[in-house]
Protein backbone atom coordinates (compact mmCIF):
# COMPACT_ATOMS: atom_id res chain seq x y z
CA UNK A 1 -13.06 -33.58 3.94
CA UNK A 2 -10.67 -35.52 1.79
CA UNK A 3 -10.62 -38.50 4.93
CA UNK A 4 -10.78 -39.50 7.80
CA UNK A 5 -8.60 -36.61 10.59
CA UNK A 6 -7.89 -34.49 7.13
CA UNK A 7 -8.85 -31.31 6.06
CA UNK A 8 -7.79 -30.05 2.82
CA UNK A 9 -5.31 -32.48 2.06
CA UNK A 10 -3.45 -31.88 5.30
CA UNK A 11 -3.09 -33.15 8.89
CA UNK A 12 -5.26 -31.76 11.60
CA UNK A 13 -3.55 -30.19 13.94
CA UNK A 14 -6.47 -29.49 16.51
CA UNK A 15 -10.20 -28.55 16.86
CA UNK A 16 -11.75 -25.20 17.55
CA UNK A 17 -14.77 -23.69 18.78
CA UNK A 18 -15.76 -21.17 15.85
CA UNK A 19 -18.15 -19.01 17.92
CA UNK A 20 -19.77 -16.62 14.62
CA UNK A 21 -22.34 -13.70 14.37
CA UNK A 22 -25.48 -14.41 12.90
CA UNK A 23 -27.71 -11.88 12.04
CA UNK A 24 -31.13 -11.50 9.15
CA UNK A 25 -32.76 -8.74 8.15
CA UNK A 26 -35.68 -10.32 8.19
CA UNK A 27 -36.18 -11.49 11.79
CA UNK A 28 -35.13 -13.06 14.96
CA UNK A 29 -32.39 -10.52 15.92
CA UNK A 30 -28.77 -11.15 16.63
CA UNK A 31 -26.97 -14.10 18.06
CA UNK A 32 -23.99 -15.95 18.15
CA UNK A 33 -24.09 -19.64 16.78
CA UNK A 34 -20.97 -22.13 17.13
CA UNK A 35 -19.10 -24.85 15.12
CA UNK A 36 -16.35 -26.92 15.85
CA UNK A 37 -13.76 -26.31 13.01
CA UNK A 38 -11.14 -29.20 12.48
CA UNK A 39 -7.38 -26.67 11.85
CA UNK A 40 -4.51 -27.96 9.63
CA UNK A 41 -1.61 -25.43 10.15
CA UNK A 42 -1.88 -22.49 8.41
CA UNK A 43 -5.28 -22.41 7.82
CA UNK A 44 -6.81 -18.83 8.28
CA UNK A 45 -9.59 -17.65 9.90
CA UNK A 46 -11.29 -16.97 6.34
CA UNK A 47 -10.54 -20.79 5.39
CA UNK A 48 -12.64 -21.64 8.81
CA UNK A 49 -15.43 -19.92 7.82
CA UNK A 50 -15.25 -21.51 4.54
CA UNK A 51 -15.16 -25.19 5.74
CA UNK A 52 -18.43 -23.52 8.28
CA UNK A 53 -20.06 -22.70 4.88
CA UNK A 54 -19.50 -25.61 3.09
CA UNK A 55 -19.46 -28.60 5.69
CA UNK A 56 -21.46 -27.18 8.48
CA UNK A 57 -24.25 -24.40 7.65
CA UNK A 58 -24.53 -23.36 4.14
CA UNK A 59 -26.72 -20.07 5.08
CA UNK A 60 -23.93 -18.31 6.67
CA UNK A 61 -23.10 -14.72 4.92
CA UNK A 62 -19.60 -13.22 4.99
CA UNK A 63 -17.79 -11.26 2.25
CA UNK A 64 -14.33 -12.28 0.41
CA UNK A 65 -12.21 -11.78 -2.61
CA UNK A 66 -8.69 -12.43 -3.16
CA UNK A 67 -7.80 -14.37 -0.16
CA UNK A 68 -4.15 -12.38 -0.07
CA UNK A 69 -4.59 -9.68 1.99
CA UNK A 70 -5.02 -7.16 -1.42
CA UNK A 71 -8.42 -6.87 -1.54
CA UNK A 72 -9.74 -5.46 1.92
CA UNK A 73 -12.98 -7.61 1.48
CA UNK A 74 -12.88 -9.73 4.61
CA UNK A 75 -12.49 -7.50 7.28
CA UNK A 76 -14.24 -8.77 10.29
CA UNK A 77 -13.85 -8.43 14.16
CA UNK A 78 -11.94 -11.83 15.10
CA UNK A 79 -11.41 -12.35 18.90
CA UNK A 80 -11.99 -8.55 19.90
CA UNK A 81 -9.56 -6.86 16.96
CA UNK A 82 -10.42 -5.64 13.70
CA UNK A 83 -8.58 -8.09 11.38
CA UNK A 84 -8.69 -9.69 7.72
CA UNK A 85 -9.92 -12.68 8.04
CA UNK A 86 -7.67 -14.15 5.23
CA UNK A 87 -4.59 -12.96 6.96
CA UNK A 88 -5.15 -14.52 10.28
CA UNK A 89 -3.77 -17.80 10.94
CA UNK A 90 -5.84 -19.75 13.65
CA UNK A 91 -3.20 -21.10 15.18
CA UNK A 92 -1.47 -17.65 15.54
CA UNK A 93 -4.70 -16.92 17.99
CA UNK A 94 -3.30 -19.24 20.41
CA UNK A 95 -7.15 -19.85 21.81
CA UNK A 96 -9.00 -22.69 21.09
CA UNK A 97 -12.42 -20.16 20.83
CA UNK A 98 -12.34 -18.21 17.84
CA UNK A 99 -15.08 -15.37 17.87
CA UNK A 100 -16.05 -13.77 14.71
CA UNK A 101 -18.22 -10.88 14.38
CA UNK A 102 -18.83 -8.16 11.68
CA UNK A 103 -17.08 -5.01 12.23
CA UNK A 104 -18.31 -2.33 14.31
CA UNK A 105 -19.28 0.83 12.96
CA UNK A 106 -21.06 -0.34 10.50
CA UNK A 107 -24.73 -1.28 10.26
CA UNK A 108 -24.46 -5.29 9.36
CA UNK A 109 -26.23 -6.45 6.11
CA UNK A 110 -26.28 -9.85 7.09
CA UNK A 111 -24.26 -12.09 9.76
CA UNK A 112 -20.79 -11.25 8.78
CA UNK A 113 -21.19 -9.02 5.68
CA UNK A 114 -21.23 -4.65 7.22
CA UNK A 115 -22.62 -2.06 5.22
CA UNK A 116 -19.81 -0.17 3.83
CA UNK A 117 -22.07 2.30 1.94
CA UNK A 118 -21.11 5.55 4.57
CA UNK A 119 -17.12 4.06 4.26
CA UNK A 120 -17.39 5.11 0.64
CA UNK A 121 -19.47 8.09 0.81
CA UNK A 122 -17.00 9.78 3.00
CA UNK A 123 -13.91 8.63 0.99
CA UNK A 124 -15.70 9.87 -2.18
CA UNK A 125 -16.54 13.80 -0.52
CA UNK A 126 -12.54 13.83 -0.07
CA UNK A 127 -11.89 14.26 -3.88
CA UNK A 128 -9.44 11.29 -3.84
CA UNK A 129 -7.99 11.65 -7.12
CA UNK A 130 -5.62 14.53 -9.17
CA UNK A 131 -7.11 17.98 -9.52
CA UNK A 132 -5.76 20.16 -11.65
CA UNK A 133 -6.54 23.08 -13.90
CA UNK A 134 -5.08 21.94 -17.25
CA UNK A 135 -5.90 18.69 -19.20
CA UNK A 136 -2.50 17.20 -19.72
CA UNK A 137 -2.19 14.38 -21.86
CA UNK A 138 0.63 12.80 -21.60
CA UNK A 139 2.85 11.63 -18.56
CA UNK A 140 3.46 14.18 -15.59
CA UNK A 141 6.85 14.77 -14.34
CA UNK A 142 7.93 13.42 -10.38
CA UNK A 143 10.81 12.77 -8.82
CA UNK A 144 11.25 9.73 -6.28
CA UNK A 145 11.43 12.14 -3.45
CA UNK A 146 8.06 13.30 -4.19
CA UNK A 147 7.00 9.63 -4.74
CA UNK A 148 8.31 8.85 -1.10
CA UNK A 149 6.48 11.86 0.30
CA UNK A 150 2.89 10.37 -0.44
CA UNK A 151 3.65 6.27 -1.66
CA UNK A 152 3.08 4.89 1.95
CA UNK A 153 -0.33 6.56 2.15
CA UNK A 154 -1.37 4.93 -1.13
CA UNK A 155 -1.14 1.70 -0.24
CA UNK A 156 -4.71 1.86 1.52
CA UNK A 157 -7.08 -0.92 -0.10
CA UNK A 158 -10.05 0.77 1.88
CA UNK A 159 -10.56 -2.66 3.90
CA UNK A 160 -12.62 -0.37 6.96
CA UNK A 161 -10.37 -1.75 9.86
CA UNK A 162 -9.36 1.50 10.44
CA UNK A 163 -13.26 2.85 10.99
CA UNK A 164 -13.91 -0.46 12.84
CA UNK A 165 -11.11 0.97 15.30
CA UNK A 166 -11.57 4.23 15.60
CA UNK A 167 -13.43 5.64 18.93
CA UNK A 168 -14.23 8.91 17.08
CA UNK A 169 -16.48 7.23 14.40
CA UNK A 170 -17.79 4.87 16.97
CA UNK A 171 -19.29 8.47 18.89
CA UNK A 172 -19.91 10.30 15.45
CA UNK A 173 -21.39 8.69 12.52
CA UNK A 174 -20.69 12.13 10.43
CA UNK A 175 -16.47 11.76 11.05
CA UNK A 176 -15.29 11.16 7.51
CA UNK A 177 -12.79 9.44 9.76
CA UNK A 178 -9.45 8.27 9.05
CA UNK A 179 -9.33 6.30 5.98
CA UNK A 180 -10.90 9.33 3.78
CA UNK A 181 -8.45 11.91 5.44
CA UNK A 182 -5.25 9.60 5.14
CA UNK A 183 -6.27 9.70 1.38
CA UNK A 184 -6.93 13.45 1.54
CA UNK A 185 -3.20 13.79 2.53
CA UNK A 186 -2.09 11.26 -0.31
CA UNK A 187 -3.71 13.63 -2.81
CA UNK A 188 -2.48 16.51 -1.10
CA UNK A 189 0.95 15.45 -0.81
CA UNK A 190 1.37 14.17 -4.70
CA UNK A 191 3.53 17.19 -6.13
CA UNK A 192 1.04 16.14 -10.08
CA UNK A 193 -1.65 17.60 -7.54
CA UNK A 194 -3.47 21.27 -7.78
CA UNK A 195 -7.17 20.61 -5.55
CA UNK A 196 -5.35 21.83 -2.31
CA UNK A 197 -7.77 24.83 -1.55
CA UNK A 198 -10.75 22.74 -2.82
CA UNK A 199 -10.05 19.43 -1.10
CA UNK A 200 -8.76 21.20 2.42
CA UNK A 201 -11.79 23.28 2.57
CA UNK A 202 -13.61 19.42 2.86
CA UNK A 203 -10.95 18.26 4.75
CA UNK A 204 -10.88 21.30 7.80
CA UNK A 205 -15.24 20.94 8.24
CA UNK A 206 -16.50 20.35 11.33
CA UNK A 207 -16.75 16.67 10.60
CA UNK A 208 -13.49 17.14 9.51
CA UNK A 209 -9.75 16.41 10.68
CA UNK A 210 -9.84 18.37 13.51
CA UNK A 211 -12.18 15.82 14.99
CA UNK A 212 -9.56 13.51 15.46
CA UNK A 213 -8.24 12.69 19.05
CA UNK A 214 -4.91 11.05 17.93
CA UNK A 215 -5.95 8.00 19.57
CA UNK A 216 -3.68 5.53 16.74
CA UNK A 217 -6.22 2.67 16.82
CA UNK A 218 -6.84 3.18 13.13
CA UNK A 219 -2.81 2.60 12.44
CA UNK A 220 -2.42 -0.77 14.71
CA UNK A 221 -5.52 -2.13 13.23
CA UNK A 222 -4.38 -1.35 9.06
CA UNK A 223 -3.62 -4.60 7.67
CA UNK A 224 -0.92 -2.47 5.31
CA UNK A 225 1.11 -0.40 7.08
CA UNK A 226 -0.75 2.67 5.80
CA UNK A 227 -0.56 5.05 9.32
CA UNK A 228 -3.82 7.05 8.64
CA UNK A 229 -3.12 8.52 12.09
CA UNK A 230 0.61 9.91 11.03
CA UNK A 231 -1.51 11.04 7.44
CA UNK A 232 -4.32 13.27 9.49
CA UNK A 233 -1.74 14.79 11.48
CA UNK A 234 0.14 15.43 8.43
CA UNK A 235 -2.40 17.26 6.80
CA UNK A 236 -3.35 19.24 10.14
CA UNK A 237 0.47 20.64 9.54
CA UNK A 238 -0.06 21.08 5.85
CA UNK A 239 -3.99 23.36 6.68
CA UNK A 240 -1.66 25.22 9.62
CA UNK A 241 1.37 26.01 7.70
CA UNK A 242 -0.18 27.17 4.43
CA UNK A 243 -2.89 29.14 6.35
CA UNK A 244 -0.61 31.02 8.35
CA UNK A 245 1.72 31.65 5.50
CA UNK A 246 4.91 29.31 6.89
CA UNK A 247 4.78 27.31 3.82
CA UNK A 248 3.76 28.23 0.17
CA UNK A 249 1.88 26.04 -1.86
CA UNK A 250 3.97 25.12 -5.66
CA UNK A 251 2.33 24.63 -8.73
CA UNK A 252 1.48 21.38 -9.49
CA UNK A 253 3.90 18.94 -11.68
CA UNK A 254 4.25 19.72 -15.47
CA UNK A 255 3.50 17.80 -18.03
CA UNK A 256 6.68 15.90 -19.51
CA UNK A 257 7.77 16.82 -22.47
CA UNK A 258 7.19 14.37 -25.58
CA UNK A 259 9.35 11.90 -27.04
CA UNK A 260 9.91 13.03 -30.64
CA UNK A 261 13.44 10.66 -31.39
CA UNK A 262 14.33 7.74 -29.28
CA UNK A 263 18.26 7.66 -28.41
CA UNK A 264 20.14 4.73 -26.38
CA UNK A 265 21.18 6.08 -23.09
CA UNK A 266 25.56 5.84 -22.81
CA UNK A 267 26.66 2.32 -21.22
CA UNK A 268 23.54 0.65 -22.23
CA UNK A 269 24.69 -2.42 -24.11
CA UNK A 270 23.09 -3.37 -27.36
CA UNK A 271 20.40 -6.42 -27.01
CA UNK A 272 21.72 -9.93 -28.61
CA UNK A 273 20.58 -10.95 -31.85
CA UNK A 274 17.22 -12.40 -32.44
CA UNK A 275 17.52 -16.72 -31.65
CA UNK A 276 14.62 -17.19 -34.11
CA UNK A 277 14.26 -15.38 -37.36
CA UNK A 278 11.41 -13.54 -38.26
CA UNK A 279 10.80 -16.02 -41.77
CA UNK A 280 10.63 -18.82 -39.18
């Protein structure tokens, strides 16, 4: 605290009741401990928990990165939703109780910090990468359109809001749920692709897409804008239409051919001279 009613530098706006999760593996159970938390505006929920940490109880445990929403490090469960905790402005809460637990779904580590072991598990069994038969080594040919058919989907920076929100993983622990299968779609929509018989026959188990109720929580709760429900649904038109012959699958993206002689395109304007010289 840089003085007397300032935090960070910055006027204090109000006080909160930080009401957090504490947990240890190695005794005592679960309970929920709370600190009052001086706010200046636009301090996040993330920021809270550091002046907690630093100020108030140095043993609490909670997991960050970037601190710009790019990360997907510090999900948590803040006042009932699955949120980033570096996104949320306290203020923006409009409560003067701020509850922060880990998210659910996930066996907790340690107060705040979930195990996210399972998360990656499932999103590795999806094959979320290019398949193809050939080794190409140089750059693959695609067109914007096909770009656009698969670019919102890869925006996913596997935070596990969408898990946290889902009310099919909260029943089944063995639902590769929605963030692997909105990345089996990105992979399966990328025209450089050629794994659509091996990833699918992942995809359509009984663990599988078909598990999914359509519920949506997983789309309100994604930080990005990602839609893994719209992506499952997607690929539950992709398995229908290819397995009933109503749409053929197309080879996947060739290879572009190399540069041998470089040539200016026509209209593109010489660049100026040099302002230093090279001697200089």
């Amino acid at each position: 605290m840089a003085g007397e009613g300032k935090v960070f530098g910055e006027e204090i706006v109000k006080e909160v009741l930080f009401r957090v999760h504490r947990f240890s593996p190695d005794g005592g159970g679960a309970r929920m401990q709370e600190y009052r938390v001086p706010v200046r505006r636009g301090m996040t929920v993330l920021e809270g928990l550091h002046y907690i940490r630093d100020n108030l109880d140095a043993t609490l445990s909670y997991r960050f990165s970037c601190r710009m929403a790019i990360c997907g490090s510090c999900g948590m469960f803040i006042n009932g939703l699955p949120r980033l905790a570096c996104q949320t402005q306290i203020l923006e809460l409009e409560s003067d109780l701020i509850e922060v637990k880990p998210l659910p779904n996930y066996r907790v580590i340690k107060d705040l910090v979930p195990d996210l072991s399972p998360f990656f598990e499932k999103h590795r069994s999806l094959m979320p990468y290019i398949i193809r038969q050939d080794e190409p080594e140089g750059e693959l040919l695609q067109s914007p359109e096909e770009l656009n058919a698969y670019l919102q989907f890869a925006y996913c920076i596997k935070c596990g809001l969408c898990y946290a929100a889902c009310p099919t993983v909260a029943t089944d622990e063995e639902y590769f749920g929605p963030q692997a299968l909105a990345q089996a779609f990105r992979y399966t929509a990328d025209s450089r692709d050629g794994g659509w018989e091996v990833r699918m026959e992942v995809a359509c188990s009984p663990e599988g897409l078909w598990h999914c109720h359509f519920a949506g929580a997983c789309s309100e709760a994604c930080p990005k804008g990602v839609d893994p429900a719209l992506a499952i649904q997607l690929l539950k038109g992709e398995a229908v239409f290819v397995r009933w012959g109503l749409k053929r699958l197309h080879p996947p993206a060739p290879e572009a051919p190399k540069v041998t002689e470089g040539k200016r395109r026509e209209g593109i304007p010489e660049p100026p001279p040099p302002t230093v010289s090279k001697e200089e």
